[in-house]
Protein backbone atom coordinates (compact mmCIF):
# COMPACT_ATOMS: atom_id res chain seq x y z
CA UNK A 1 -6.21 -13.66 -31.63
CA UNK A 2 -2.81 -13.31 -29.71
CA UNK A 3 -1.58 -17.16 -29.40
CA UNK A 4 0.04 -17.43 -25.43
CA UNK A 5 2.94 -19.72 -24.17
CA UNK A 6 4.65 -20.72 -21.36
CA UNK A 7 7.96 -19.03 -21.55
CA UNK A 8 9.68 -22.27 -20.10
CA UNK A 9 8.64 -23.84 -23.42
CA UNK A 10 9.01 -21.07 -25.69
CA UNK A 11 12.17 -19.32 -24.83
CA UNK A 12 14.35 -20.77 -27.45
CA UNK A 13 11.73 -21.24 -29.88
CA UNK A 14 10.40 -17.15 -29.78
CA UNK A 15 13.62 -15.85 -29.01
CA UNK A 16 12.79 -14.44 -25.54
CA UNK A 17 15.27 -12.46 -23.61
CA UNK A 18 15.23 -11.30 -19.86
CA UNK A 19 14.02 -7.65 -19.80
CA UNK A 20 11.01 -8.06 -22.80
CA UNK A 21 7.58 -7.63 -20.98
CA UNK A 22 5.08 -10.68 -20.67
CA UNK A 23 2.00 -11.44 -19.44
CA UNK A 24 1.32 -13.06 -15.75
CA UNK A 25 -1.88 -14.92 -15.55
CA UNK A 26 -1.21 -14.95 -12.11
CA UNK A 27 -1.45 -11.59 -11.32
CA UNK A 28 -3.35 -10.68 -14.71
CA UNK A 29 -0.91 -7.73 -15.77
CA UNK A 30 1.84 -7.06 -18.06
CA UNK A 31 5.36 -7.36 -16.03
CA UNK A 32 8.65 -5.38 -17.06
CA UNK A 33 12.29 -5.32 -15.91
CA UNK A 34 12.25 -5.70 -11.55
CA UNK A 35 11.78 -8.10 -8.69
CA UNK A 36 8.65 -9.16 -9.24
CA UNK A 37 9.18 -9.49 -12.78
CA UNK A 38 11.96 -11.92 -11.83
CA UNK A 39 9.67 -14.11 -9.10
CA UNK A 40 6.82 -14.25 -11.71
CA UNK A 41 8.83 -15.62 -14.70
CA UNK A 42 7.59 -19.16 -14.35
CA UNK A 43 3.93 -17.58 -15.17
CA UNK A 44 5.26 -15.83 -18.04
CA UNK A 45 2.88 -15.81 -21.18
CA UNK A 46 3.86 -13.79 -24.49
CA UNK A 47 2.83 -13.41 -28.08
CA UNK A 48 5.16 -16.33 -29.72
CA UNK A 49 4.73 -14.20 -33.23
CA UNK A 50 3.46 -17.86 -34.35
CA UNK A 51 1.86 -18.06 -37.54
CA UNK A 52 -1.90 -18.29 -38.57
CA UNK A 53 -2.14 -21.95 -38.24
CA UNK A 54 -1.04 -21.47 -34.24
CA UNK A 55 -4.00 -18.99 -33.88
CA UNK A 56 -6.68 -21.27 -35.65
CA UNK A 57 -4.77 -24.54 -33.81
CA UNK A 58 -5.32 -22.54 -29.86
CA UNK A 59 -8.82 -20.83 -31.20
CA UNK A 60 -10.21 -24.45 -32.13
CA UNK A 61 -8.67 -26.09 -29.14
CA UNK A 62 -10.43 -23.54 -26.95
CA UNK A 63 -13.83 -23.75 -28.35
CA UNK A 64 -13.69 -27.86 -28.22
CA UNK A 65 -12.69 -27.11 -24.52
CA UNK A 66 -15.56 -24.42 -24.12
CA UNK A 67 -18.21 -27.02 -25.53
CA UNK A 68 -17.03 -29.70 -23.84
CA UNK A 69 -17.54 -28.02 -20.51
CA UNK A 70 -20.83 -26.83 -21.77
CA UNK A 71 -22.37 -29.89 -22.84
CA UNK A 72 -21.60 -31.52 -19.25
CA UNK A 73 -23.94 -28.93 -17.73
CA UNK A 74 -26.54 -28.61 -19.75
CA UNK A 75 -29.02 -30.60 -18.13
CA UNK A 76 -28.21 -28.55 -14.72
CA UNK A 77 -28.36 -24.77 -16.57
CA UNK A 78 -31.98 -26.31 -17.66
CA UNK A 79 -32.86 -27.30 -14.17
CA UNK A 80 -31.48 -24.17 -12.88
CA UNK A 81 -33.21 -21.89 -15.24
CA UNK A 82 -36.35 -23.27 -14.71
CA UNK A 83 -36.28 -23.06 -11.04
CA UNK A 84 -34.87 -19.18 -10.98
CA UNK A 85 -37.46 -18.85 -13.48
CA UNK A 86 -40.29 -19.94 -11.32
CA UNK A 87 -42.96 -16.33 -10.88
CA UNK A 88 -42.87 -17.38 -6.89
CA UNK A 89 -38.95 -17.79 -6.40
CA UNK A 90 -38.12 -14.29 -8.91
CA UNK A 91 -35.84 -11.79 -6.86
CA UNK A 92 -36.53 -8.33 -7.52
CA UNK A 93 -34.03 -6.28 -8.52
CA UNK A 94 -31.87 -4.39 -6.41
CA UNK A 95 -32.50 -0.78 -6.93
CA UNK A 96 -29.08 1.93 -7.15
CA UNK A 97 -30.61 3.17 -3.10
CA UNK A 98 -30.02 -0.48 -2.36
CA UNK A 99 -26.51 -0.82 -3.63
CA UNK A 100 -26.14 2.90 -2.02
CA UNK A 101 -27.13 0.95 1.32
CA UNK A 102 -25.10 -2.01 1.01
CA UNK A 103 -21.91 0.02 0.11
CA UNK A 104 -22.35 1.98 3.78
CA UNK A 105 -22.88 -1.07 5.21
CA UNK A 106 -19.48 -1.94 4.04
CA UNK A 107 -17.73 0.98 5.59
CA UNK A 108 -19.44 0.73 8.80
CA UNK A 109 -16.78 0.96 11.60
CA UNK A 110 -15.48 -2.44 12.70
CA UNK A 111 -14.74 -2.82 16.52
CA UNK A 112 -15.85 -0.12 19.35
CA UNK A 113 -18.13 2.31 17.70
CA UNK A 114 -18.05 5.81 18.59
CA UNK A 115 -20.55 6.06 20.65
CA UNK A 116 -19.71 2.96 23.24
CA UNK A 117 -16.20 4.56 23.43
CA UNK A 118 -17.90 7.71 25.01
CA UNK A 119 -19.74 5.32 27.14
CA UNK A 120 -16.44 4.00 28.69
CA UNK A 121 -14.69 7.60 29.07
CA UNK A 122 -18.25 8.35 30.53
CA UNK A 123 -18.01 5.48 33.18
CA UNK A 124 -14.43 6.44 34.63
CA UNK A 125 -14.28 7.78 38.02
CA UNK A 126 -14.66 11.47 38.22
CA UNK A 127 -16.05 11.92 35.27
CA UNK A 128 -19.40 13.93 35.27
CA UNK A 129 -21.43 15.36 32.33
CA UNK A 130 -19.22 18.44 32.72
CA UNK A 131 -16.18 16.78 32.08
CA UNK A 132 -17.03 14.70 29.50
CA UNK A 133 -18.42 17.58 27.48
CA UNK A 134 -15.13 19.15 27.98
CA UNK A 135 -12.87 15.61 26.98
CA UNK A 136 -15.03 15.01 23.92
CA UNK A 137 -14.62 18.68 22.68
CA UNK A 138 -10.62 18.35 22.96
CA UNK A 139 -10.90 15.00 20.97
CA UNK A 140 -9.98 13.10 24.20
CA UNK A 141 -13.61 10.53 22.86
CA UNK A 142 -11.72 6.80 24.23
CA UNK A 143 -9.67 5.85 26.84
CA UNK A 144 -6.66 5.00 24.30
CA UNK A 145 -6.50 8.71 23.80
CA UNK A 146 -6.31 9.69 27.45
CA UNK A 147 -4.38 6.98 28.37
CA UNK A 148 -1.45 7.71 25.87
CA UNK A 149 -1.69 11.62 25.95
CA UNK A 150 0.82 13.89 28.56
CA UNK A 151 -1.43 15.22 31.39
CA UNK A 152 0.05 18.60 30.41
CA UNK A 153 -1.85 18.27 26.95
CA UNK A 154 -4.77 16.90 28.08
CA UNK A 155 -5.11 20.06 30.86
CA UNK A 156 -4.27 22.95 28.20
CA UNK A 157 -6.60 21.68 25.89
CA UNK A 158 -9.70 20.51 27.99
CA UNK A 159 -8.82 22.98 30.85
CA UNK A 160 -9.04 19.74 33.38
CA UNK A 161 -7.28 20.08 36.85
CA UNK A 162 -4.42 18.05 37.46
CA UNK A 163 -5.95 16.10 39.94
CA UNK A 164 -9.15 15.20 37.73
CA UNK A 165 -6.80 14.33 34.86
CA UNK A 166 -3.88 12.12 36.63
CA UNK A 167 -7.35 10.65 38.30
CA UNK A 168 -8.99 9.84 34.71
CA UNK A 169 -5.56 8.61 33.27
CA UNK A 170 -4.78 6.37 35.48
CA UNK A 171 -7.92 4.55 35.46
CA UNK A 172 -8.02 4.79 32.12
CA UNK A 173 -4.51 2.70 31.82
CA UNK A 174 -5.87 0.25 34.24
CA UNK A 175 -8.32 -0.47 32.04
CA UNK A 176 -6.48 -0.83 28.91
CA UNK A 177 -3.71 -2.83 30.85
CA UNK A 178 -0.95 -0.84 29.52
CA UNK A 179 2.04 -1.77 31.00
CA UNK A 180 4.77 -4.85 30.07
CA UNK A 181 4.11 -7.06 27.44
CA UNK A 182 5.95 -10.17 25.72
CA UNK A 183 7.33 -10.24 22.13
CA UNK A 184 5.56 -12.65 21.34
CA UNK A 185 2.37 -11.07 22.12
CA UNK A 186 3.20 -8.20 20.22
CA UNK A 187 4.77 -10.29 17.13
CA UNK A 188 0.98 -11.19 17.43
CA UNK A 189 -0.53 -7.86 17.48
CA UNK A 190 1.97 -7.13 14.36
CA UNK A 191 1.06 -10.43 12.61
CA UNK A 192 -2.40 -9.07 11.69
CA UNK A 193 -1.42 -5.45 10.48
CA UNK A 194 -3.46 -4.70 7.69
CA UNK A 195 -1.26 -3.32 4.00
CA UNK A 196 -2.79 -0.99 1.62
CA UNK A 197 -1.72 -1.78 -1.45
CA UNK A 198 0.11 1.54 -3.44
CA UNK A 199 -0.98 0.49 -7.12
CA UNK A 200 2.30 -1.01 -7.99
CA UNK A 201 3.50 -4.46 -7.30
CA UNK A 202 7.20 -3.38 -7.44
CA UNK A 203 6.80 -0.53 -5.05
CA UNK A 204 4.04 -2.62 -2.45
CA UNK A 205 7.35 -5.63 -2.75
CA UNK A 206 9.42 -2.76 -1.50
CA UNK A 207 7.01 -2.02 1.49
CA UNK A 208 7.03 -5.58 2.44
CA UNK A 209 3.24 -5.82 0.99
CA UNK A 210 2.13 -1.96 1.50
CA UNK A 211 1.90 0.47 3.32
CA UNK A 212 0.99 -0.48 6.52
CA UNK A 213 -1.02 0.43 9.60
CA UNK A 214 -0.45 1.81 12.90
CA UNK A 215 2.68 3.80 11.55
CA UNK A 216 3.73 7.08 9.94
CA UNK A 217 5.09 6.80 6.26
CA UNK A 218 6.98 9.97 5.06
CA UNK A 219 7.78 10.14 1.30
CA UNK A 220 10.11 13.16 0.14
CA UNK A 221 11.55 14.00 -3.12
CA UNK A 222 11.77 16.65 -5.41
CA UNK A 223 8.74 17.99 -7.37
CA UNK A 224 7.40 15.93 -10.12
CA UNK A 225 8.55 12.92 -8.46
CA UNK A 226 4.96 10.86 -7.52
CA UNK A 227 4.72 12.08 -4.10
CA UNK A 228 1.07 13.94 -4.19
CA UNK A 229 0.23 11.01 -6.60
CA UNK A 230 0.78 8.41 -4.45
CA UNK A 231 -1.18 9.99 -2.29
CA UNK A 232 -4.22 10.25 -4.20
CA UNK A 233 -3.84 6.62 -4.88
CA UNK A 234 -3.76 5.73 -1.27
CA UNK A 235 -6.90 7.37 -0.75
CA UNK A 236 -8.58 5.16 -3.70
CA UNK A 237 -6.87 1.94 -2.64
CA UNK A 238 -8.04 1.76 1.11
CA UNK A 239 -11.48 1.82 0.19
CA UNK A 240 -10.93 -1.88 -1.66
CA UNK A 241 -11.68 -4.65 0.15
CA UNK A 242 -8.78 -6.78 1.50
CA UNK A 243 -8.35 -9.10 -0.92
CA UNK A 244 -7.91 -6.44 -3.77
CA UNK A 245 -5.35 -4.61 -1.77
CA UNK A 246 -7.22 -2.47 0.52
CA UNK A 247 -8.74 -2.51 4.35
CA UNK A 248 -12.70 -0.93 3.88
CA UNK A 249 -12.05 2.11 4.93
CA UNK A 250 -12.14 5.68 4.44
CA UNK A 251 -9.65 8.62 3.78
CA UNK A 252 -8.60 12.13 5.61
CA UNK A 253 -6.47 13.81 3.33
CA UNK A 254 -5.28 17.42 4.80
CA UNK A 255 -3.80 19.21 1.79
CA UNK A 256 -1.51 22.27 2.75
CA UNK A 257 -0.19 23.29 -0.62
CA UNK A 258 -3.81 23.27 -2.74
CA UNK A 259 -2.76 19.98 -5.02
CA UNK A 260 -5.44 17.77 -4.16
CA UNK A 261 -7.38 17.13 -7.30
CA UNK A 262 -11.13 15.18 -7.22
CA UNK A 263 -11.15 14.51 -10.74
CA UNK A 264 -7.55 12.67 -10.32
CA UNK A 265 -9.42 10.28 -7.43
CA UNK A 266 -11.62 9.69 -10.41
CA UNK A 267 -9.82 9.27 -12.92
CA UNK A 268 -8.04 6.19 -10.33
CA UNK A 269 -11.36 5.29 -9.19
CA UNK A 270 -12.86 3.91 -12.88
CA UNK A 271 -9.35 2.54 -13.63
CA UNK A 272 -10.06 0.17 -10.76
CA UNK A 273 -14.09 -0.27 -12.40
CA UNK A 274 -15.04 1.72 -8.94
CA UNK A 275 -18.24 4.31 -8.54
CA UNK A 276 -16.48 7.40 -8.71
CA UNK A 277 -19.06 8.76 -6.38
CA UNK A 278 -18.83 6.31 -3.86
CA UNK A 279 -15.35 6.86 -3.89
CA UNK A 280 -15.44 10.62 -3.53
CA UNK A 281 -17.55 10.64 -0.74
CA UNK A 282 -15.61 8.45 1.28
CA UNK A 283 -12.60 10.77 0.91
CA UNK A 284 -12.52 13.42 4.26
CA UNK A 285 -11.04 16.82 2.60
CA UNK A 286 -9.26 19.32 4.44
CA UNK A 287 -7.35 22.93 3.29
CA UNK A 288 -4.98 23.84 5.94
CA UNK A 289 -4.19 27.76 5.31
CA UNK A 290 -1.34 28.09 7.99
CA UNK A 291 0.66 25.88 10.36
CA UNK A 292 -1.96 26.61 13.01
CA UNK A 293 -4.31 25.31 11.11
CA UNK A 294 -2.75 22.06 10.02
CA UNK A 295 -1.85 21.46 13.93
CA UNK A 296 -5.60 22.00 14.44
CA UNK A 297 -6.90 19.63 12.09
CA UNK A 298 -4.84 16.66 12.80
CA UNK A 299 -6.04 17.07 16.28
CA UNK A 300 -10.23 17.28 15.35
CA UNK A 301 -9.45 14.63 13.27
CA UNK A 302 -9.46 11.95 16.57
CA UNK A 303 -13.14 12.43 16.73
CA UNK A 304 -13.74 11.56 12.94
CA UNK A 305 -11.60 8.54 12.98
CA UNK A 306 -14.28 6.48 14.71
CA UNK A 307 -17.19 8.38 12.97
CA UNK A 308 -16.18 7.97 9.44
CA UNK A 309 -14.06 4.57 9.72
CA UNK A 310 -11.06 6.65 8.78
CA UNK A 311 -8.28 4.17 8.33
CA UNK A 312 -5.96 6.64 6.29
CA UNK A 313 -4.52 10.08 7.57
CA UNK A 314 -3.29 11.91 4.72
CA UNK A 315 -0.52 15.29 4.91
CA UNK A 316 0.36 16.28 1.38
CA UNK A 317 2.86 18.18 2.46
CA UNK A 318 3.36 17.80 6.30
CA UNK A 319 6.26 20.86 6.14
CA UNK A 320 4.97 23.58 3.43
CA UNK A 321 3.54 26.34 5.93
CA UNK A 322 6.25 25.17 8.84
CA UNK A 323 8.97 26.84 5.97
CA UNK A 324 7.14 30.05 5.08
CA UNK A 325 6.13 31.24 8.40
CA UNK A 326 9.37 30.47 10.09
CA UNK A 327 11.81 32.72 8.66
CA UNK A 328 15.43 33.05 9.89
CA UNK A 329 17.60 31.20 12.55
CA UNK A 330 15.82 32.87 15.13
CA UNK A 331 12.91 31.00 14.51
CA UNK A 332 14.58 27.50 13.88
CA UNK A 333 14.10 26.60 17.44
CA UNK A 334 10.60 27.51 18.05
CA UNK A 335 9.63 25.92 13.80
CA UNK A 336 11.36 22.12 15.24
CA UNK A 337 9.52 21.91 18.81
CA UNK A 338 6.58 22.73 16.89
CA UNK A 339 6.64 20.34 14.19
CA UNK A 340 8.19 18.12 17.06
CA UNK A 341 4.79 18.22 18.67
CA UNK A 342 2.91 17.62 15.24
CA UNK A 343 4.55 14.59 14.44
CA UNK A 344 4.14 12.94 17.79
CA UNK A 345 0.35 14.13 17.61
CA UNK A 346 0.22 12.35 14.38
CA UNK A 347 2.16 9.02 15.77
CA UNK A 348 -0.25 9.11 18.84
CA UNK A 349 -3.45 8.53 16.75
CA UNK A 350 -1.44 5.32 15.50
CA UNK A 351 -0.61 4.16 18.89
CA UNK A 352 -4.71 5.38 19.87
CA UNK A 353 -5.90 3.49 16.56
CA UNK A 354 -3.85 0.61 15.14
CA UNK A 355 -5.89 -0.37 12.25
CA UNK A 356 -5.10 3.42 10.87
CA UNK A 357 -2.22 4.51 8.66
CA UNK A 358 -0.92 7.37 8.44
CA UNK A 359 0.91 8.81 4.83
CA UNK A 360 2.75 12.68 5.11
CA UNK A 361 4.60 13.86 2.43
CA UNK A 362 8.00 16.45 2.50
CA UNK A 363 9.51 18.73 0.53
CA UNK A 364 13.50 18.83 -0.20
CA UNK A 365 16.13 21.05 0.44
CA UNK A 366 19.82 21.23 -1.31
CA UNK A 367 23.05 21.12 0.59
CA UNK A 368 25.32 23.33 -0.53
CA UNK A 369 28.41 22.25 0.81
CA UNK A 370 28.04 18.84 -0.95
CA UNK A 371 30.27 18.93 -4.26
CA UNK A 372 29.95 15.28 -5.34
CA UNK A 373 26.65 12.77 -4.90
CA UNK A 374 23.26 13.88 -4.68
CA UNK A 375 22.98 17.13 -2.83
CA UNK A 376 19.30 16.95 -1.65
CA UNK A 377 18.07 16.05 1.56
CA UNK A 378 14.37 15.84 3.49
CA UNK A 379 13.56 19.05 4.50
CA UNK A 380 12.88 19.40 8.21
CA UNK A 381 15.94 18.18 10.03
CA UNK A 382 16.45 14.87 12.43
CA UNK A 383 13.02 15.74 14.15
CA UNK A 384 10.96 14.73 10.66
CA UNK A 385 13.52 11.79 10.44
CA UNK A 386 13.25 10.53 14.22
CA UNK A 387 9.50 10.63 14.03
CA UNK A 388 8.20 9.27 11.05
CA UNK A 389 8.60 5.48 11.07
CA UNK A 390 9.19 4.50 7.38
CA UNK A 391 10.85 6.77 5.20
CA UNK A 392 11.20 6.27 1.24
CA UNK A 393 12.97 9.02 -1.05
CA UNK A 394 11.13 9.53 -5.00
CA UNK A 395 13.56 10.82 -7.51
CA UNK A 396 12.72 10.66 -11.64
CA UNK A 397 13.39 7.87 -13.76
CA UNK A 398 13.14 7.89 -17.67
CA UNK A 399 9.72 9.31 -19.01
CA UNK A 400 7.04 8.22 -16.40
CA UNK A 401 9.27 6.22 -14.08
CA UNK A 402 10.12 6.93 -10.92
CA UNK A 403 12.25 5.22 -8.45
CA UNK A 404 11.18 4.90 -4.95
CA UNK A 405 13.96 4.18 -2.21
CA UNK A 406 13.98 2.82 1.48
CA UNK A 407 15.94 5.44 3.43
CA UNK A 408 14.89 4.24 6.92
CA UNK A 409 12.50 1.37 8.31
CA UNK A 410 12.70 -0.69 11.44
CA UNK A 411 11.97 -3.93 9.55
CA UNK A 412 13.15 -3.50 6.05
CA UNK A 413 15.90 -3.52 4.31
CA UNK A 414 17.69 -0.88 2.19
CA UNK A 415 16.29 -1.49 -1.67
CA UNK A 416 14.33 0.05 -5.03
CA UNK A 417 11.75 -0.36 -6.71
CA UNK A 418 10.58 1.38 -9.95
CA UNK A 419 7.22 2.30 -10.32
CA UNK A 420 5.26 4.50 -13.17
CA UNK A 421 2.58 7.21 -13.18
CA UNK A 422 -0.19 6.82 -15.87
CA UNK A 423 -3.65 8.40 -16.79
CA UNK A 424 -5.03 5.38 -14.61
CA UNK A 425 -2.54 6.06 -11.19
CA UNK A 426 0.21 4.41 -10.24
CA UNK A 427 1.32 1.22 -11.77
CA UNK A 428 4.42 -0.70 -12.35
């Protein structure tokens, strides 16, 4: 039996030196060498390498403690037995279609369902069964999404007239209110952002507590470097409930390069003692085939957001296709305004739907005028960079380690973090 002691008391006795991994009670893991190894330190318990006499000295102090707390409830275990006992009072057990039931429960959508968010599209003025058919089939289903959508796009894709659509967004913004607002109200709206936690306590202390909702996270690096596997984790992690790191909800992961991998979501899914079926049916799949497609699925996605409770949007990788099919400088032009429009498709559903986060992925590219310092950059240009909110840059460490890096954020500061990929997903 492993004998455990403070490291306050121990450190001279056991010879412990900053950098040698301990155990956290508090956060029931084994810590190694970063910030929150640091902050945790007064938690720190470690095998002293104390002789047999420790071990039997902490195994018989524990079982005097275990039958001391024992003996004071006896009498109430008896009592307690008894009553459960009792042929009249005896549950029945809950059979697997129950737990099946109670698990759906769970991901129910919270808020406006989908249906009473028709109803108020269906109650704005000149809005008839016609046009409503026509709104819903262009994934214009809530007055958020007309409200914050150019009337250009809204005519192209429903095939609306202009007057019909300024009519049915501007009542639609005089419902939501959208105009002016304080900074304090909105410091309120930001206060109660939900965080999905990434796996690894060093990398979540980098993201201020996760990645969070109601914004577009890009992560680029080379190959081999996490990115798909942090993305896999995601779509494990925001099915937990809040207090294990997660928001209830479900996944949309569009894949573009044919890396997604179920048996990886289950592998993660029993590391965190999860039903892997559960798990894999609350993951949304989608193969985009060409940049057309991707563009197309990201917008039929608005009308499964409030169907399935999707609170993540994955893109693994958001730029893939963009880089085959547009070919030569001739094309550069036409490839940005594109992925231009992308992006800020993707960024509306987060202005549309604020409990949802959204997670892309890029690819790299190598300057070649750059002689000294790291020659790689996002792939993509300043139109990736100016529209994705949070950007963090993966690049290998030693072995499994890989070091994650704040390039740009409007509320964090530059930093690192060190994180690891295992059989069981990401960890520190």
């Amino acid at each position: 039996m492993i004998c455990l002691a403070k490291a306050a008391k121990s450190n001279t006795e056991n010879e412990f030196e900053m950098g040698d991994p301990y155990y956290c009670p508090e956060c029931d893991r084994n810590h190694v060498k970063g910030q929150i190894y640091k902050d945790h330190l007064k938690y720190a318990e470690f095998n002293n390498n104390g002789s047999e006499e420790g071990e039997e000295e902490n195994e018989q102090e524990l079982m005097e403690e275990e039958i001391e707390d024992g003996e004071e409830d006896i009498e109430e275990d008896i009592g307690d037995e008894v009553e459960e006992t009792s042929e009249e009072d005896q549950e029945e057990p809950i059979e697997e279609d129950d737990l099946q039931v109670i698990d759906d429960e769970l991901m129910k959508p919270k808020g406006k369902s989908y249906e009473e968010c028709v109803n108020e599209v269906e109650n704005l003025p000149g809005v008839g069964s016609a046009t409503l058919s026509k709104l819903i089939e262009s994934g214009f289903s809530s007055l958020e999404s007309i409200a914050f959508t150019p009337a250009s796009i809204i005519r192209e894709e429903s095939g609306l007239g202009e007057k019909t659509t300024e009519k049915i967004i501007e009542a639609s913004m005089k419902k939501l209110n959208v105009g002016f607002k304080s900074a304090k109200e909105l410091w309120n709206q930001r206060r109660n952002l939900a965080q999905i936690s990434t796996g690894s306590q060093e990398l979540d202390a980098l993201l201020s507590g996760g990645v969070e909702t109601g914004s577009v996270i890009e992560f680029f690096g080379e190959y081999r470097t996490g990115k798909t596997q942090i993305m896999h984790q995601l779509c494990v992690n925001v099915q937990l409930p809040e207090e294990r790191g997660g928001i209830e909800g479900a996944a949309l992961y569009i894949d573009t390069e044919g890396t997604f991998r179920p048996e990886r979501i289950i592998q993660m899914a029993e590391a965190l003692d999860l039903d892997h079926k559960k798990v894999l049916k609350n993951v949304v799949f989608g193969r985009a085939y060409n940049s057309d497609h991707q563009i197309l699925l990201i917008k039929e996605a608005a009308n499964l957001i409030k169907k399935k409770n999707i609170k993540l949007i994955v893109v693994d990788s958001l730029i893939g296709h963009f880089r085959s099919e547009y070919i030569g400088r001739g094309t550069l032009a036409d490839r940005q305004q594109t992925i231009n429009q992308h992006l800020h498709d993707l960024l509306r559903l987060c202005d549309i739907y604020p409990e949802l986060a959204i997670a892309i992925t890029n690819q790299v590219q190598a300057r070649p005028n750059v002689f000294y310092g790291n020659p790689l950059q996002a792939a993509g240009g300043n139109i990736i960079a100016h529209g994705s909110t949070i950007r963090i840059f993966l690049r290998k460490g030693k072995g499994e380690q890989r070091v994650a890096k704040v390039i740009d954020a409007p509320h964090l500061p530059e930093g690192e973090a060190v994180f690891s990929i295992t059989e069981e997903g990401i960890t520190d």
